[in-house]
Protein backbone atom coordinates (compact mmCIF):
# COMPACT_ATOMS: atom_id res chain seq x y z
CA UNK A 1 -77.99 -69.74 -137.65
CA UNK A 2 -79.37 -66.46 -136.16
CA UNK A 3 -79.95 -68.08 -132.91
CA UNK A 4 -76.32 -69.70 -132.75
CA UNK A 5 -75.04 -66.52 -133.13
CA UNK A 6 -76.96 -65.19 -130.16
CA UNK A 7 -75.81 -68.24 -128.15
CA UNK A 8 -72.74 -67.37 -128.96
CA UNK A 9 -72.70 -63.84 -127.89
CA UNK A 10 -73.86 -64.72 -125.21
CA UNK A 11 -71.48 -67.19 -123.70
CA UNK A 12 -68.81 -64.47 -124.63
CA UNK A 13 -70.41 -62.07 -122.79
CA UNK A 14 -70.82 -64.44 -119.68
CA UNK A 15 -67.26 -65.49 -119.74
CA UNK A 16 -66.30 -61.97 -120.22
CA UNK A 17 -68.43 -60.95 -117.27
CA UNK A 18 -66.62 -63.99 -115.22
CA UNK A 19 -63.25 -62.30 -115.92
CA UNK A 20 -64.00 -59.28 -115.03
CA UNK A 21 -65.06 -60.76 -111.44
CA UNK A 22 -61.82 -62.90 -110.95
CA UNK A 23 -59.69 -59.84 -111.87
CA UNK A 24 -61.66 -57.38 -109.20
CA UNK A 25 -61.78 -60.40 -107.02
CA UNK A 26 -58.19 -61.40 -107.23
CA UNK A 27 -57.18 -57.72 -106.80
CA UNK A 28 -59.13 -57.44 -104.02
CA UNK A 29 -57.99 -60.60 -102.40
CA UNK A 30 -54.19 -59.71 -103.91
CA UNK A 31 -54.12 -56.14 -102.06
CA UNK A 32 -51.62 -56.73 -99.41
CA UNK A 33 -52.29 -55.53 -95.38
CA UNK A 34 -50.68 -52.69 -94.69
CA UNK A 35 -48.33 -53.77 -91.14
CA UNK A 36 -48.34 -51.36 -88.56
CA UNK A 37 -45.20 -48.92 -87.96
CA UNK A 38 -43.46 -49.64 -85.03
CA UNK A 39 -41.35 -47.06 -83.12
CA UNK A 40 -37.41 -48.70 -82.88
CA UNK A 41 -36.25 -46.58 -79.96
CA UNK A 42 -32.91 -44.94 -80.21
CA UNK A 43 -30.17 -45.79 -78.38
CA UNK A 44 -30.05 -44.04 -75.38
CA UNK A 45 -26.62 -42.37 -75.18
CA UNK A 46 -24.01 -43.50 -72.39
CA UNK A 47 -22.51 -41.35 -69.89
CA UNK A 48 -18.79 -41.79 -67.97
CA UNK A 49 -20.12 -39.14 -65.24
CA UNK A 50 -20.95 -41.07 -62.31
CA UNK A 51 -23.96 -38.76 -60.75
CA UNK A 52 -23.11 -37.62 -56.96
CA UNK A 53 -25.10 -36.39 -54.62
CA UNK A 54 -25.12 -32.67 -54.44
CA UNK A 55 -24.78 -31.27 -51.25
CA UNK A 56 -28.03 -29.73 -49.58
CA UNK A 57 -27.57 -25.88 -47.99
CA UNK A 58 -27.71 -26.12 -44.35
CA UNK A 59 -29.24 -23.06 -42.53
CA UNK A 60 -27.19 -21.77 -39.90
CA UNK A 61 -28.91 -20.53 -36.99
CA UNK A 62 -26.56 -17.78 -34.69
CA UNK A 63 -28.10 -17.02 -31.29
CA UNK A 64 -27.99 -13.56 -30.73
CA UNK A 65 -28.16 -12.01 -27.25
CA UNK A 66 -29.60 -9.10 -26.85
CA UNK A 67 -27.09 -6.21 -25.44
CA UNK A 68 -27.96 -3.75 -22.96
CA UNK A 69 -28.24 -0.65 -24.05
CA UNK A 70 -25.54 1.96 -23.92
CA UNK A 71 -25.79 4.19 -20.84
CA UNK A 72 -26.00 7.78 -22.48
CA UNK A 73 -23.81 10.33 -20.24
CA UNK A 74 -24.46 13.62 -19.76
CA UNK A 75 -22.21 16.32 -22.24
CA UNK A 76 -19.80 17.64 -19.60
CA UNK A 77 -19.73 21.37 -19.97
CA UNK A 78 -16.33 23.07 -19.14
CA UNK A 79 -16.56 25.69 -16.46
CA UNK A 80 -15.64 28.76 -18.75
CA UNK A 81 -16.48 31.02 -16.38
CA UNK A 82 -13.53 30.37 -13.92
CA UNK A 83 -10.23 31.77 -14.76
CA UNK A 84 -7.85 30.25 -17.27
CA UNK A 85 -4.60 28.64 -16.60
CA UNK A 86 -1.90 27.44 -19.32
CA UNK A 87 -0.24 24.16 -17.94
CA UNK A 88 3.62 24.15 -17.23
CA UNK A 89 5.86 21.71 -18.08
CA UNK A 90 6.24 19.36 -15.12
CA UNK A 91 2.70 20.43 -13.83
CA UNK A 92 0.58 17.77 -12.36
CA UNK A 93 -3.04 18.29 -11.81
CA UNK A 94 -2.50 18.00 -8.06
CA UNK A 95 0.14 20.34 -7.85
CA UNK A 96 -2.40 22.31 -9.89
CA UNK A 97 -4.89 21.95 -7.33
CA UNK A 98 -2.65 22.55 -4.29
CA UNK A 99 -1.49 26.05 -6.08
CA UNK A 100 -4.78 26.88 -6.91
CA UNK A 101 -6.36 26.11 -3.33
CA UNK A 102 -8.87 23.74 -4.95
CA UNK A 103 -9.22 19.92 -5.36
CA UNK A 104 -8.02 17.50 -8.16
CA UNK A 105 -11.86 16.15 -8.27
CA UNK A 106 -13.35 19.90 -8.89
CA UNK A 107 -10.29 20.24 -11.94
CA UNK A 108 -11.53 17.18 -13.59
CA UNK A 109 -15.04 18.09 -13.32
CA UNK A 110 -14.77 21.77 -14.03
CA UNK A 111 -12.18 20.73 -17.40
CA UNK A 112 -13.90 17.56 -18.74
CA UNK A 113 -10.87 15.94 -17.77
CA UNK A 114 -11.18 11.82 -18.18
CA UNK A 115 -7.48 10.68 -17.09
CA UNK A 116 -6.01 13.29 -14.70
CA UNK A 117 -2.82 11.87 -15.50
CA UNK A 118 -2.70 13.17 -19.35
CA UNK A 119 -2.29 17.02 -19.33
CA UNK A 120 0.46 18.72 -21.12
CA UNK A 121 2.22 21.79 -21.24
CA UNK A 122 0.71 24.83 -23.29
CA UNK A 123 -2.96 22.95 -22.03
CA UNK A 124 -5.64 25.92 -20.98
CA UNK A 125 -7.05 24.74 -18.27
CA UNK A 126 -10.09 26.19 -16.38
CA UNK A 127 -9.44 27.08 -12.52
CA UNK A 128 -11.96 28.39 -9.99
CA UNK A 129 -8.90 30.07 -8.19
CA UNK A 130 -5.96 32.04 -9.35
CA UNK A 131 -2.94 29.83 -8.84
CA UNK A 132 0.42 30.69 -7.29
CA UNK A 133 3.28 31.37 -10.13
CA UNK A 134 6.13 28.46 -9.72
CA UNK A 135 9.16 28.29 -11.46
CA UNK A 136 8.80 25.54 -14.06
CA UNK A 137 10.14 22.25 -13.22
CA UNK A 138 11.79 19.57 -15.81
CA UNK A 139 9.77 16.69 -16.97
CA UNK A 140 12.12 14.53 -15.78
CA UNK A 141 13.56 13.96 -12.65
CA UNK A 142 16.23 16.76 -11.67
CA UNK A 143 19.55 15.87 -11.23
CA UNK A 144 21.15 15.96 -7.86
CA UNK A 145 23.38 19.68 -7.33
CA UNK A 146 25.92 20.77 -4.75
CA UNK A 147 25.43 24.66 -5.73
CA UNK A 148 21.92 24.40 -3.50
CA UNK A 149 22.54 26.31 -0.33
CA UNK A 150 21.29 24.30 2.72
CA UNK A 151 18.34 25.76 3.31
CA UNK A 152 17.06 25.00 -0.47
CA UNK A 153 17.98 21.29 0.17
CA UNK A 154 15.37 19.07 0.98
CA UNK A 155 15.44 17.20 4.13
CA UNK A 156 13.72 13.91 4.37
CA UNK A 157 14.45 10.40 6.27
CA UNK A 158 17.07 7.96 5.12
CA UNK A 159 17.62 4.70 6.14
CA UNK A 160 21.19 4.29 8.78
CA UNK A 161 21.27 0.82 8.68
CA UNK A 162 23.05 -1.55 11.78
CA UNK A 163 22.34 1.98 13.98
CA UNK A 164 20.07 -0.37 16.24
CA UNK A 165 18.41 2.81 17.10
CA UNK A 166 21.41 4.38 19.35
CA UNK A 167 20.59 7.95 17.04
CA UNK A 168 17.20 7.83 16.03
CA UNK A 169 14.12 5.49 16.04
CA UNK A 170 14.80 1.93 15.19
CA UNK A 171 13.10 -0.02 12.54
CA UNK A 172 13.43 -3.20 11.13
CA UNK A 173 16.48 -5.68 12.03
CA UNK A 174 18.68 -2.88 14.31
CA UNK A 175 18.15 -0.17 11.56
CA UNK A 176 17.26 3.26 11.83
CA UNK A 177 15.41 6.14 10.06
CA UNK A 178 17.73 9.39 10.28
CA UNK A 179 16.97 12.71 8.85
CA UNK A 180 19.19 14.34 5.88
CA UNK A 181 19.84 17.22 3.56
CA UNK A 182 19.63 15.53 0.22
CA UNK A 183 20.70 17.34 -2.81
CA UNK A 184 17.60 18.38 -4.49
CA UNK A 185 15.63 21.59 -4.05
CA UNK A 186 12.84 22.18 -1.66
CA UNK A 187 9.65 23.38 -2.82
CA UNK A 188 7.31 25.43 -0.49
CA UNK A 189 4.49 22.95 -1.31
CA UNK A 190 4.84 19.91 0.19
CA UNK A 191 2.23 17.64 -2.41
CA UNK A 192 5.53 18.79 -4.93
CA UNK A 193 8.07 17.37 -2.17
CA UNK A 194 6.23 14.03 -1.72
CA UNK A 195 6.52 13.60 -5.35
CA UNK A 196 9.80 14.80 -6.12
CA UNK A 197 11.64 12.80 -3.13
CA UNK A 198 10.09 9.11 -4.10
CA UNK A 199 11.08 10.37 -8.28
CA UNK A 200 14.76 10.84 -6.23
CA UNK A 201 15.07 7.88 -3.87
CA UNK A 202 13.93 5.63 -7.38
CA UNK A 203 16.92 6.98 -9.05
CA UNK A 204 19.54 7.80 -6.26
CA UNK A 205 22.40 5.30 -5.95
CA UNK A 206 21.51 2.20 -3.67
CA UNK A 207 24.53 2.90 -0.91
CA UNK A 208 27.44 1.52 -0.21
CA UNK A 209 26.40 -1.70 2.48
CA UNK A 210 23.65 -3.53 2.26
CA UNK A 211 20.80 -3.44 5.44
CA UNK A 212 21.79 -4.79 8.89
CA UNK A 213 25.58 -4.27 8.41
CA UNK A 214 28.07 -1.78 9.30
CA UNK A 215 26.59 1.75 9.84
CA UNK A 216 26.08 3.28 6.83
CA UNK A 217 22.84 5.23 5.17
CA UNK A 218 20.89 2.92 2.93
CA UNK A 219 18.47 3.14 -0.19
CA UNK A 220 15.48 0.65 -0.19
CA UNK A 221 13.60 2.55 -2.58
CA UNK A 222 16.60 2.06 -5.38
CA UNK A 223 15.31 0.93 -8.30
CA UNK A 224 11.77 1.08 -7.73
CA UNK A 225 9.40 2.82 -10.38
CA UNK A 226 7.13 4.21 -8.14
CA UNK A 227 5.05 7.46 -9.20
CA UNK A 228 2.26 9.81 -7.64
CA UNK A 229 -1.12 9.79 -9.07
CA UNK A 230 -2.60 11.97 -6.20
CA UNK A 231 -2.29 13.89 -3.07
CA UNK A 232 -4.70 15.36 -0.76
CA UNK A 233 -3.54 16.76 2.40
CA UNK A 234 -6.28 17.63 4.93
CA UNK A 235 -5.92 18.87 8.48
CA UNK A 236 -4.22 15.97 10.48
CA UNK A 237 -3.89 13.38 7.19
CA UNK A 238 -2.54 13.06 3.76
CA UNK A 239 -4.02 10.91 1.27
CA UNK A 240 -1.64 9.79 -1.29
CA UNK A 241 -2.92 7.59 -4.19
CA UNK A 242 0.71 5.74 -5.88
CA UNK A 243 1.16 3.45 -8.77
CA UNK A 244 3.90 0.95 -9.82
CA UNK A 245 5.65 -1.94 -9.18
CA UNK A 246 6.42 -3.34 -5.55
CA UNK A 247 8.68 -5.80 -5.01
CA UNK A 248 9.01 -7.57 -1.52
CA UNK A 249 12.65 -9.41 -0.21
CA UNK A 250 11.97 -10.43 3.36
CA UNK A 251 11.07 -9.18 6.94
CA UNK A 252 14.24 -7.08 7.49
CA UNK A 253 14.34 -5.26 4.16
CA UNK A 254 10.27 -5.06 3.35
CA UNK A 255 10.40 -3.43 7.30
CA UNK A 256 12.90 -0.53 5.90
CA UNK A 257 11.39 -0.48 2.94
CA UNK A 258 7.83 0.32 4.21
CA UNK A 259 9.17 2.83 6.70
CA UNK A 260 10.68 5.01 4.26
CA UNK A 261 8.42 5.39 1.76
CA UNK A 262 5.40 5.78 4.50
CA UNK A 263 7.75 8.17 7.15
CA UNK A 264 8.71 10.44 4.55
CA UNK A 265 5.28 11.14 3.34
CA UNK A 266 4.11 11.74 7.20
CA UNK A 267 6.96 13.93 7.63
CA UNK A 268 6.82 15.77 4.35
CA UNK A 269 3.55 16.54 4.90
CA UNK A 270 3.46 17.38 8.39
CA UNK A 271 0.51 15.53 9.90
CA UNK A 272 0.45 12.17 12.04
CA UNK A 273 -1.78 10.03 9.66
CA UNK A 274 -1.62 8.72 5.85
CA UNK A 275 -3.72 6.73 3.91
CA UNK A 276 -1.99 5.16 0.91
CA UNK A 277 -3.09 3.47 -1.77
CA UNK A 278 -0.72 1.55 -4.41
CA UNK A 279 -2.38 0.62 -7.67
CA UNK A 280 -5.80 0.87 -5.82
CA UNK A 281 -5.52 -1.04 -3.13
CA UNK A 282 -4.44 0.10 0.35
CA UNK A 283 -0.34 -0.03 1.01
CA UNK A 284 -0.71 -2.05 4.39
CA UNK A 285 -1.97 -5.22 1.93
CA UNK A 286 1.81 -5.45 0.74
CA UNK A 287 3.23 -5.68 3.93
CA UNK A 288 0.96 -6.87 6.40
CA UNK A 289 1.16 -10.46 6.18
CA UNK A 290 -1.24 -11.87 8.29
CA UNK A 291 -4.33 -10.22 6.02
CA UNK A 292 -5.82 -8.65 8.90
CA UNK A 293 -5.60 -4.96 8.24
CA UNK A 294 -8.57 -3.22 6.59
CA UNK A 295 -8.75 -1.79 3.34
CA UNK A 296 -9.10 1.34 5.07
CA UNK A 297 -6.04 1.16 6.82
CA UNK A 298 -4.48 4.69 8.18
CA UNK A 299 -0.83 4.51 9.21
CA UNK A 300 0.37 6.35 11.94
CA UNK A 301 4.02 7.81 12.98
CA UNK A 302 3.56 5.43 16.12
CA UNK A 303 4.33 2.47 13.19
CA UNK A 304 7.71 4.15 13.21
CA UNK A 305 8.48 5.41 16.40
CA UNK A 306 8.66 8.86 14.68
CA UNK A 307 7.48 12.08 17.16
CA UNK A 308 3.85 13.21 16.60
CA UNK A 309 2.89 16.83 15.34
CA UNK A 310 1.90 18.91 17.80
């Protein structure tokens, strides 16, 4: 019996043992494979916003030209060793100069001046001369008076239009220049009598006929805005330098026109040749048609049949 129970042992233990192997085995077997994790991408949000092209910056390229440089003048120095004078009202720089026995070229030079046409009254100004006391004359153009005696008046050349030189020297279409007291004063300088008589011939009344009619003195100069910039007046010649508007209507009047504007100035300043200049460029241009006269054109009182100076 001993050995039965052995046997029997035994066969428990084997079959034990067996169990124990399926069991481990099965759980081995059973253990499931892990599956791999796969990434789900997200959804990949939408946009409305249609993407444009932004616009790419341009450099702008400006060509740049060189400028010359700036011319550096020399500081003018006032001449404050000459004598002072204190402008009057009505002064011009030539009548200055003509007073003061000097030139309007030294005055600019010796007062810094840049535009001899801008000096005012109460102005010190620096003279190399002293300069002959004048009573002051108006700013503005003086009125005609009857209270001047005749030998204040000044006398200067008017137009006597249909004369056909019977009186005096013809000009024109059978018009003549005549001589005449006109009712504004004489000054003893005759730069100041240029300058006042073509102020007064812009201003006086026109006339009564019109050129080439019945005798009668005549006006060309009416209206006209003419004004004096300069005068020099040298032994034998005046050189007048005018600016302003000149307006041309035809052989016959231009003719009149010319000769009393250029005969006065001859006369007035008492010498038998004038070089005039209108807003730079020499008078004779206006009226000489043909373009043969030179820029530096002289006139002469032969143009209008006027009697020389001795």
């Amino acid at each position: 019996m001993g050995w039965i129970t052995k046997w029997a042992w035994a066969v428990v233990l084997v079959t034990t043992l067996a169990a124990c192997n399926l069991t481990t085995s099965s759980r081995l077997t059973d253990t499931p494979t892990p599956e791999p994790i796969t990434s789900v991408p997200s959804a990949t949000p939408t946009s409305d916003i249609i993407p444009t092209n932004t616009p790419t910056a341009t450099a702008t390229f400006t060509a740049t030209v060189p400028q010359p440089p700036t011319a550096v003048l020399p500081s003018c120095i006032p001449r404050v060793d000459w004598k002072q004078y204190v402008v009057l009202p009505g002064d011009t720089l030539f009548r200055i100069a003509e007073r003061g026995n000097t030139t309007i070229a030294e005055l600019t030079t010796g007062n810094c001046i840049d535009d001899p046409s801008k000096i005012t009254a109460g102005q010190i100004l620096y003279v190399p001369n002293d300069v002959a006391t004048v009573t002051p004359r108006p700013t503005q153009t003086p009125e005609p008076t009857a209270t001047l005696r005749p030998d204040e008046r000044l006398e200067a050349y008017a137009i006597l239009s249909g004369d056909d030189g019977a009186q005096w020297p013809q000009i024109g279409c059978g018009d003549s220049l005549i001589l005449q007291s006109l009712p504004i004063a004489r000054s003893e300088y005759a730069a100041e009598n240029i300058e006042t008589l073509i102020a007064y011939f812009g201003t006086a009344p026109e006339g009564t006929n019109t050129p080439s009619s019945s005798a009668d003195f005549y006006n060309p100069l009416h209206g006209y805005n003419l004004s004096v910039d300069s005068i020099t007046i040298s032994p034998g010649q005046v050189d007048v330098a005018l600016s302003g508007d000149m307006i041309l209507s035809g052989v016959c009047f231009d003719a009149i026109l010319e000769a009393q504007l250029v005969g006065n100035i001859l006369y007035l300043a008492n010498v038998n040749n004038a070089r005039i200049t209108l807003n730079g460029d020499n008078l004779i241009s206006y009226f000489d048609m043909s373009g043969d006269a030179p820029d530096d054109y002289v006139y002469t009182r032969d143009k209008f049949n006027l009697p020389p100076v001795p």
